[in-house]
Every structure is written in structure tokens, then in C-alpha cells.
C-alpha atoms as a PDB file:
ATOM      1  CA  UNK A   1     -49.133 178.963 -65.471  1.00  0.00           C
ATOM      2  CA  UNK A   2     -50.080 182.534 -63.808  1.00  0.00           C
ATOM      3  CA  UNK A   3     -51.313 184.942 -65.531  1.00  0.00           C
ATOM      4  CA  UNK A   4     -49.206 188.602 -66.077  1.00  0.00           C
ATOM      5  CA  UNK A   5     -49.801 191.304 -63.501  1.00  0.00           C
ATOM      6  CA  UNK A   6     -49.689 195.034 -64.436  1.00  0.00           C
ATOM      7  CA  UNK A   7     -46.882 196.876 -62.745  1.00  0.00           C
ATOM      8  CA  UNK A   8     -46.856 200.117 -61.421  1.00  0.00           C
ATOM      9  CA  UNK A   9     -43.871 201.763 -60.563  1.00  0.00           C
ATOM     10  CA  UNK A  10     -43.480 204.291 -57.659  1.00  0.00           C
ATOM     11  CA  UNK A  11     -40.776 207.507 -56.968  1.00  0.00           C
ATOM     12  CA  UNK A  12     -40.394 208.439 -53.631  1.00  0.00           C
ATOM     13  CA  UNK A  13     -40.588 212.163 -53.652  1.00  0.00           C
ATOM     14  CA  UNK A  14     -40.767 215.781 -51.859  1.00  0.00           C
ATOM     15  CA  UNK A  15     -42.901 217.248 -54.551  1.00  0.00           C
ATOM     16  CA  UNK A  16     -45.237 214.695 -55.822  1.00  0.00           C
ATOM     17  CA  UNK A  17     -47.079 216.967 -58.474  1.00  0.00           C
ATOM     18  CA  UNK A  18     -43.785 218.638 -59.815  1.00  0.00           C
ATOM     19  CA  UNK A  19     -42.472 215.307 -60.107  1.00  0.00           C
ATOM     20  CA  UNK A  20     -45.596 213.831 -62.015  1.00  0.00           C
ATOM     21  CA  UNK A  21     -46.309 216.543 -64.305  1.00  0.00           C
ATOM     22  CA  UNK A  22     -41.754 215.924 -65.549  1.00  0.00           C
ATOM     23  CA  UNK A  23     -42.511 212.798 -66.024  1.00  0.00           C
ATOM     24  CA  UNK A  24     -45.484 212.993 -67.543  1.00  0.00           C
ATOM     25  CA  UNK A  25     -43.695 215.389 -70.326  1.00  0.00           C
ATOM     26  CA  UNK A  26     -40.626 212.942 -70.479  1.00  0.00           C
ATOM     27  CA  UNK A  27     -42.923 209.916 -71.983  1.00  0.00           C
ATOM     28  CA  UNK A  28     -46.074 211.626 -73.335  1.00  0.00           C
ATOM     29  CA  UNK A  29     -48.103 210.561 -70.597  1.00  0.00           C
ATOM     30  CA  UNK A  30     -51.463 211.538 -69.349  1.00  0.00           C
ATOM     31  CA  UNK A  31     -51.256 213.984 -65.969  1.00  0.00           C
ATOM     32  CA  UNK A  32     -53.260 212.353 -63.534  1.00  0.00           C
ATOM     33  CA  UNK A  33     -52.555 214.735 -60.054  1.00  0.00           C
ATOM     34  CA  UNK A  34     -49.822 212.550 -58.605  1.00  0.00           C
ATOM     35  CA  UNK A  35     -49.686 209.859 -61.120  1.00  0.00           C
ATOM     36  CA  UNK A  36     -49.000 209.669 -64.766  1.00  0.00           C
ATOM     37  CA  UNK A  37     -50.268 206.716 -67.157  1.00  0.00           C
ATOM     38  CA  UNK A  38     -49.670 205.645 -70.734  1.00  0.00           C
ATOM     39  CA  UNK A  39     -52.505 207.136 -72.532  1.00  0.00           C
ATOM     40  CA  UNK A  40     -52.689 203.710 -74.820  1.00  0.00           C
ATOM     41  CA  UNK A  41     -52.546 201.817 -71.931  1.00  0.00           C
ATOM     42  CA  UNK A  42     -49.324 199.858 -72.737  1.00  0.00           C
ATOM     43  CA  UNK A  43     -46.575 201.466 -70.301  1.00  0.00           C
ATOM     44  CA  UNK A  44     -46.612 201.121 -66.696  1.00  0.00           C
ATOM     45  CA  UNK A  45     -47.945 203.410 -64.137  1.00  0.00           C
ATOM     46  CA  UNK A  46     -45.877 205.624 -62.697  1.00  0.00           C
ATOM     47  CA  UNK A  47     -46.982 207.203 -59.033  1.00  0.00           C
ATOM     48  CA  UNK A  48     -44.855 209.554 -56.737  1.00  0.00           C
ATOM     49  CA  UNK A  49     -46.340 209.757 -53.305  1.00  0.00           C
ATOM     50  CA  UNK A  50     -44.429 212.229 -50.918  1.00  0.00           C
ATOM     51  CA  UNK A  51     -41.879 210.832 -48.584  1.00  0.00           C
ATOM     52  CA  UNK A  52     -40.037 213.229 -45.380  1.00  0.00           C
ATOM     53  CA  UNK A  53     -36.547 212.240 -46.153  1.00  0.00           C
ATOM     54  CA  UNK A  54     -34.443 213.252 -49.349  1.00  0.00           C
ATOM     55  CA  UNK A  55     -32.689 211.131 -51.481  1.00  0.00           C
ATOM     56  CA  UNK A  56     -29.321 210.656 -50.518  1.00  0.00           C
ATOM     57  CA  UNK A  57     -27.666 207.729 -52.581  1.00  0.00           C
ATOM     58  CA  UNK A  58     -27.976 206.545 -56.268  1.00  0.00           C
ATOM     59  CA  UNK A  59     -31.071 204.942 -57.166  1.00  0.00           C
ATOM     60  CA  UNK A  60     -31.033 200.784 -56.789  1.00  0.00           C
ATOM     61  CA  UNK A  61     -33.901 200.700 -60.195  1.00  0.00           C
ATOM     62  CA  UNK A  62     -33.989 203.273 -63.001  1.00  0.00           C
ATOM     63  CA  UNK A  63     -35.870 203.814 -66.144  1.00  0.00           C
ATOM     64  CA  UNK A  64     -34.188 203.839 -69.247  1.00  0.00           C
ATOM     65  CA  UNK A  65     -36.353 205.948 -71.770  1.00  0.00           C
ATOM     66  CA  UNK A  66     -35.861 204.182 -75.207  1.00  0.00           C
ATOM     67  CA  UNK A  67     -35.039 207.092 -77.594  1.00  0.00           C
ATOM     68  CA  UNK A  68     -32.769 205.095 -79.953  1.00  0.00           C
ATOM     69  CA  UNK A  69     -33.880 202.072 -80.498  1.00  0.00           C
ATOM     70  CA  UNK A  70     -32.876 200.893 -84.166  1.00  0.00           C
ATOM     71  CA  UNK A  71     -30.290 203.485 -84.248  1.00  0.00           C
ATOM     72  CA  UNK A  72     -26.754 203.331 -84.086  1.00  0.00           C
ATOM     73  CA  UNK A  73     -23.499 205.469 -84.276  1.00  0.00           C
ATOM     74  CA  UNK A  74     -23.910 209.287 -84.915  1.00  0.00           C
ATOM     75  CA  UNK A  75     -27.791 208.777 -85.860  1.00  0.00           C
ATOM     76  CA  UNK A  76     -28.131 207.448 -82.240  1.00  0.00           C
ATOM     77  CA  UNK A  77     -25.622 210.239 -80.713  1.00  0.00           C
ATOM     78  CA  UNK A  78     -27.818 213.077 -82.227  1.00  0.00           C
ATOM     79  CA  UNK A  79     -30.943 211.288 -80.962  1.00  0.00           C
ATOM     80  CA  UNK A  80     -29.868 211.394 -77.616  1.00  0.00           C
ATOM     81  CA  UNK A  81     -28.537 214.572 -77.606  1.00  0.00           C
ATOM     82  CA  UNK A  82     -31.666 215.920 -78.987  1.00  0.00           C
ATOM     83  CA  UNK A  83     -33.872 214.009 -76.321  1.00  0.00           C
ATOM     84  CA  UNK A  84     -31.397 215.165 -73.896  1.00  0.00           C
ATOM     85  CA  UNK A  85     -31.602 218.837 -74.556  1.00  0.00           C
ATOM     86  CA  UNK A  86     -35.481 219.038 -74.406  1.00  0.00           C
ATOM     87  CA  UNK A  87     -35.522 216.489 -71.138  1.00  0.00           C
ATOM     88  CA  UNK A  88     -33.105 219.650 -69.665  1.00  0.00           C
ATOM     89  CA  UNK A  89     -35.377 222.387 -70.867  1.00  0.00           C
ATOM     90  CA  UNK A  90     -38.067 220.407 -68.342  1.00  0.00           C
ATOM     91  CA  UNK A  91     -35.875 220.813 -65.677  1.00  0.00           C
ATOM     92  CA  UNK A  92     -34.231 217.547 -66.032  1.00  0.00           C
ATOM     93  CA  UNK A  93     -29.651 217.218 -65.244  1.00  0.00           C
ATOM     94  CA  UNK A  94     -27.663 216.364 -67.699  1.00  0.00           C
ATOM     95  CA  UNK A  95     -24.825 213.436 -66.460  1.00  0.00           C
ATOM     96  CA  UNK A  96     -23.082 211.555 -68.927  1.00  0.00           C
ATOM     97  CA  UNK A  97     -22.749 210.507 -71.892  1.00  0.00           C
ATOM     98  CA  UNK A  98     -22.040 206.457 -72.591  1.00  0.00           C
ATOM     99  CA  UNK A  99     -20.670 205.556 -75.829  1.00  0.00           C
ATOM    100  CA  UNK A 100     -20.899 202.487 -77.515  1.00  0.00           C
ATOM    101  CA  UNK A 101     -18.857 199.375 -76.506  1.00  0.00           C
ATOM    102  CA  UNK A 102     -18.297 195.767 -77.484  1.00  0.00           C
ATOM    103  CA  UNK A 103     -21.509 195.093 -75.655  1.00  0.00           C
ATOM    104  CA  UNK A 104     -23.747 198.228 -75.438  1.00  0.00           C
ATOM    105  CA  UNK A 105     -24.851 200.789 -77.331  1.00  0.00           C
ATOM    106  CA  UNK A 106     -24.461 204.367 -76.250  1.00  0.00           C
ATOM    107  CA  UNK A 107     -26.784 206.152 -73.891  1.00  0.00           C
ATOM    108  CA  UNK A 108     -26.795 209.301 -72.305  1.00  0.00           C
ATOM    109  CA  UNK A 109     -27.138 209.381 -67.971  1.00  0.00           C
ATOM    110  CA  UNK A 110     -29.683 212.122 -66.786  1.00  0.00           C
ATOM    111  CA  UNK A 111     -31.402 213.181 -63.635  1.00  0.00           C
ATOM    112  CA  UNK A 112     -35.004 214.413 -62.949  1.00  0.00           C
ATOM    113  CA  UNK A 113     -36.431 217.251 -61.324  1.00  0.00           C
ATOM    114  CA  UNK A 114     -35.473 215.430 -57.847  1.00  0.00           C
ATOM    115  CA  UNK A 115     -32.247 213.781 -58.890  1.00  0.00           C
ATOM    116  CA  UNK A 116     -33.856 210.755 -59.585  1.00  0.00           C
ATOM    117  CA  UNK A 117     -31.405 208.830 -62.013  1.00  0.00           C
ATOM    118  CA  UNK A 118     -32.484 207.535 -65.752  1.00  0.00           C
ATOM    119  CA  UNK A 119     -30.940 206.952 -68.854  1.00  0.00           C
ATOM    120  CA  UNK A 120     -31.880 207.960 -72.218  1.00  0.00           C
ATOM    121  CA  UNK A 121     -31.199 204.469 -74.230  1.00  0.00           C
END
């Protein structure tokens, strides 16, 4: 059997550091210049290295930011709404808001500071 390998996980970007420091806000993380890690060491790595072109179609891989896990119905509504409102104080897009179905629970579609998609969950 292999063993587990960490995983870092990488945004392609126009402003690395801009980029960073959001997400860095978004999950508590520890600002390291164009990087962010979990400062308990649990979460992935997240790096942003600057690429020439823009983004130009919906990301393929997103993170979902787990803001309501355990809740459900209007105590999970105001949770993401809350999370939402700060994320867009940081610069972060507002997009919409999921609600709960016969298989998922609700979650609210954002975009970072580059457009970068994510979900609060």
C-alpha cells in the first residue's frame, strides 16, 4: 500500500500577492508572500504563481469552503449569508445562492478577487 502524499493546490493568477493575501483571509491561513498554508498544518497548500493570460472560462476544480457543516435549513442560510457578506467585504463576488434539494444541501456560489469560482458549503 502507498503511503498519502500532501497536496498542494495552485491558482493561476495576474496578481499573485493580492490573490494570496484573499485567500489567506478566506480560511485563516498564514500569509506566506505568494503562498498561504494552514497554520495547524492540516489543510492543503495553496500557491498562486503569475500566469500572462486571463481567465476566460469557468474553473474545471473549485474549493468549497465548509461554513455549514452540521447545519441545516435557515441556521445554514444565515451561515452562509454571513460568510458570504464578510468574503465580499475582502473583495470577493457574490453569485448564487443554492438551496437545498433531495440530494444537497444549500450553498452559496462566489468568486475571488480574480474570478476564480468557489462555493461556500
Amino acid at each position: 500500500m502507498t503511503s498519502v502524499r500532501q497536496v498542494q493546490v495552485t491558482f493561476d493568477c495576474a496578481d499573485p500577492e493580492r490573490v494570496a493575501r484573499f485567500w489567506s483571509e478566506v480560511l485563516g491561513y498564514e500569509l506566506q508572500g505568494t503562498a498561504c498554508t494552514d497554520p495547524v498544518g492540516v489543510g492543503p497548500r495553496l500557491y498562486f504563481q503569475r500566469v500572462p493570460e486571463g481567465k476566460v472560462v469557468k474553473n474545471r476544480v473549485h474549493l468549497d469552503v465548509r461554513v455549514g457543516t452540521g447545519l441545516a435549513g435557515e441556521e445554514r442560510l444565515a451561515a452562509l449569508e454571513a460568510e458570504g457578506a464578510r468574503l465580499v467585504a475582502l473583495g470577493a463576488v457574490r453569485g448564487q445562492l443554492l438551496l437545498a434539494d433531495d440530494e444537497n444541501e444549500s450553498c452559496l456560489n462566489m468568486r475571488d478577487v480574480e474570478g476564480n469560482e468557489f462555493c461556500l458549503d
